[in-house]
Each structure stands twice: as C-alpha cells, then as structure tokens.
C-alpha atoms as a PDB file:
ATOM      1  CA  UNK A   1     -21.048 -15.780  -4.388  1.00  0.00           C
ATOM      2  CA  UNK A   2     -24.221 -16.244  -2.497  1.00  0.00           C
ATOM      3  CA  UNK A   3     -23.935 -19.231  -0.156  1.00  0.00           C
ATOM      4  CA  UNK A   4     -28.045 -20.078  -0.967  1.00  0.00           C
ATOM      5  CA  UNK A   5     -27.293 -20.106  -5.278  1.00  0.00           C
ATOM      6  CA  UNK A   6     -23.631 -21.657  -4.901  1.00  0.00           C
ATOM      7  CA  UNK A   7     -21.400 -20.435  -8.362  1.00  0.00           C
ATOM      8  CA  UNK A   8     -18.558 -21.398  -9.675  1.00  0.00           C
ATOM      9  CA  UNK A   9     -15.399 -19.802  -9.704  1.00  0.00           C
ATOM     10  CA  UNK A  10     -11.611 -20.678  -9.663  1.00  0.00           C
ATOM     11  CA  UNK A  11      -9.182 -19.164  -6.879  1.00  0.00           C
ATOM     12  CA  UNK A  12      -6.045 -19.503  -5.686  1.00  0.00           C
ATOM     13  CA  UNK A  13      -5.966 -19.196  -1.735  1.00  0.00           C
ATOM     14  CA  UNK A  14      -2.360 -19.345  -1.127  1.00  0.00           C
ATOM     15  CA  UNK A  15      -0.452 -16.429  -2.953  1.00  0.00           C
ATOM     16  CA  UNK A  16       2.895 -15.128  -1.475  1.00  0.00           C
ATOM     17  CA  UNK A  17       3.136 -11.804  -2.195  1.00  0.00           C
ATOM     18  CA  UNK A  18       6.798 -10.307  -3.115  1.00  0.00           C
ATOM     19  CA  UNK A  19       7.840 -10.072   0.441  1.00  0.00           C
ATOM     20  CA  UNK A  20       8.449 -13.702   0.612  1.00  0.00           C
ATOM     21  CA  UNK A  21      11.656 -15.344  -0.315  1.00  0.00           C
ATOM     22  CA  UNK A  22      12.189 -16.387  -3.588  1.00  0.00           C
ATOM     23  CA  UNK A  23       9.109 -14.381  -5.088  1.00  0.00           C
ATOM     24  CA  UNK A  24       8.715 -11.983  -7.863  1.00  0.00           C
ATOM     25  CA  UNK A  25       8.947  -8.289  -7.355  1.00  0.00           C
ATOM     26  CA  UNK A  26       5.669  -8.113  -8.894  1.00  0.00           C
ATOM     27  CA  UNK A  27       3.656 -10.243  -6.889  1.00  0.00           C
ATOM     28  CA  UNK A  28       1.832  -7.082  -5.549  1.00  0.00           C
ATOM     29  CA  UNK A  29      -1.603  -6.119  -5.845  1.00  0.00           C
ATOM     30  CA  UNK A  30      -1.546  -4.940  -9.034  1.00  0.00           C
ATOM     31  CA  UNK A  31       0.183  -8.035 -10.878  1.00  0.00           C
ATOM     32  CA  UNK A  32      -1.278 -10.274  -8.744  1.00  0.00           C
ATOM     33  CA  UNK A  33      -4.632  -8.521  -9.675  1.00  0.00           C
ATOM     34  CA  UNK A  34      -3.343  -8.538 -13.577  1.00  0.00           C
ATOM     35  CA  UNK A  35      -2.475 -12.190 -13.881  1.00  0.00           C
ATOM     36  CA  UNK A  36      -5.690 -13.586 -12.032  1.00  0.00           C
ATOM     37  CA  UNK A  37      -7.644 -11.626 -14.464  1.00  0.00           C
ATOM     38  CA  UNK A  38      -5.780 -13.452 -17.646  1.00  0.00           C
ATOM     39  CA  UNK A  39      -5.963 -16.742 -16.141  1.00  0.00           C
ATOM     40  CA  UNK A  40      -9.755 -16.577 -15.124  1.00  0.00           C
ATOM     41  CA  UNK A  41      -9.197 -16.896 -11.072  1.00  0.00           C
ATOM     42  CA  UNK A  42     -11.747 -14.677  -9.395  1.00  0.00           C
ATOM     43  CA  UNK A  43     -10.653 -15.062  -6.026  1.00  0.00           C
ATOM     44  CA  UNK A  44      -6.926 -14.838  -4.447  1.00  0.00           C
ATOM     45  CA  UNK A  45      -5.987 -15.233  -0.916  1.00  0.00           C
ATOM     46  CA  UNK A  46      -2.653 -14.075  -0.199  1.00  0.00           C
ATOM     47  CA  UNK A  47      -0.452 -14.797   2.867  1.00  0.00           C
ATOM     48  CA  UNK A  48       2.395 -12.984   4.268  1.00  0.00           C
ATOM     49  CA  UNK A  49      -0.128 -10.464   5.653  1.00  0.00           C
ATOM     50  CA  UNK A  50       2.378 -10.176   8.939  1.00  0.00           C
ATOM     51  CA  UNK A  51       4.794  -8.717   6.790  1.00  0.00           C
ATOM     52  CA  UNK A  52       4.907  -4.986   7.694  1.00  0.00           C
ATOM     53  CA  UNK A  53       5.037  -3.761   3.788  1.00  0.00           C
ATOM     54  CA  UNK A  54       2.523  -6.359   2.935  1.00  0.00           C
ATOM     55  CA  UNK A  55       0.151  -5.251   5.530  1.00  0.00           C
ATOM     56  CA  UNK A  56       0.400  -1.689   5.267  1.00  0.00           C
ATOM     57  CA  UNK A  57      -0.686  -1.912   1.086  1.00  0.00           C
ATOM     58  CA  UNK A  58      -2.970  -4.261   1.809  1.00  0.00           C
ATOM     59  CA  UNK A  59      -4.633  -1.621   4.303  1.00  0.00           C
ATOM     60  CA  UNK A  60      -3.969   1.155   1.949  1.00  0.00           C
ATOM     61  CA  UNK A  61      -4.895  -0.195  -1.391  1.00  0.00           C
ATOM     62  CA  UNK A  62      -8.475  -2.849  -0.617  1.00  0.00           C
ATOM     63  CA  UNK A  63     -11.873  -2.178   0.711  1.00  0.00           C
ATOM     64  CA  UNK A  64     -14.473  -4.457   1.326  1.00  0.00           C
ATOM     65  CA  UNK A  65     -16.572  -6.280  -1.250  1.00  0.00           C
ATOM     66  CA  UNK A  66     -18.739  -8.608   0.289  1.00  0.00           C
ATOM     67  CA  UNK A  67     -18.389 -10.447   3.469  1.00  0.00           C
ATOM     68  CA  UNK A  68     -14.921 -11.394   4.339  1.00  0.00           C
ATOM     69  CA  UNK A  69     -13.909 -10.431   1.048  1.00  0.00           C
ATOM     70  CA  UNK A  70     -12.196  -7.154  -0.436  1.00  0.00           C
ATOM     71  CA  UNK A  71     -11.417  -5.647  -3.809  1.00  0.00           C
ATOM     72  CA  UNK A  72      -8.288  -3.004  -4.763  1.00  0.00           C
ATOM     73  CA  UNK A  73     -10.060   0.736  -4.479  1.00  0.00           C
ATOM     74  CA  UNK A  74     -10.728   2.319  -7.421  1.00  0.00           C
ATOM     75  CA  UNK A  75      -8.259   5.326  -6.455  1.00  0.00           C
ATOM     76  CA  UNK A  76      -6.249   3.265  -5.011  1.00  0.00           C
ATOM     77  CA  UNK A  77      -2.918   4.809  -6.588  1.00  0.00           C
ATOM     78  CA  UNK A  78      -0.380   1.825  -7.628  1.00  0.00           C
ATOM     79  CA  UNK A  79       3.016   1.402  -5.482  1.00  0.00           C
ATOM     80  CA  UNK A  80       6.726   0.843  -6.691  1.00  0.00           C
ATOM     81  CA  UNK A  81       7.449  -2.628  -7.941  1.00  0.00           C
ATOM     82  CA  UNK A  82      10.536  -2.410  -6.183  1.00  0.00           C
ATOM     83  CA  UNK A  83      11.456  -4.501  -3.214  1.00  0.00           C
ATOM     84  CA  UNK A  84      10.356  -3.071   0.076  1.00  0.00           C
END
C-alpha cells in the first residue's frame, strides 16, 4: 500500500471485537483474521481497543507491518474463544 502507486484493497475499519455488547465470542483475532481472509478484506480496523482484554491481545498477539499498520505474529499462540 504505497501512498506514491495507490492499490486497491477492501477493508472494514470499524470491527467490534467480542468485548462489545451484542458481539460474537469469536470476533477475536483469529476469526476476525479467518473471515476477512474468505471475504477478500485486506485491512480491518477494530475498536474497543480501551477494553482491558481487548488491549492486552492486541499487545500480545500483533506486530508491526508497515507504517501504522500491524499483522498477528507468526507465534503468536491463539487465546480461548471464551468470553473474557
């Protein structure tokens, strides 16, 4: 995504993750990762990154990819799907 040879990509900027109300217990990384991958979406932004459980995987689980963006690790081991 190289701001001098624009691309085109779809993303979805406004993902709750499952620490909002009325959200699936898999809206974490991992099926939020899964289900932008069958659907084509390249980029997600997700909010509810005030929520203490939220933040705290987020920290754990991405790195950076490129400016102001980040990916999951690669050893990034997966979490419960439970509610936290």
């Amino acid at each position: 995504m190289n701001p001098l040879n624009p691309t085109r990509f779809l993303a979805d900027l406004h993902v709750h993750s499952k620490h909002s109300r009325a959200t699936s217990g898999q809206c974490d990384l991992d099926g939020l990762a899964t289900w932008a991958a069958r659907k084509g979406v390249a980029v997600v932004g997700t909010g509810d990154f005030t929520h203490p459980g939220w933040f705290r995987e987020l920290h754990e689980r991405l790195e950076p990819a490129e400016p102001g963006l980040h990916k999951i690790r690669q050893n990034a081991s997966p979490v419960s799907r439970s509610m936290s």
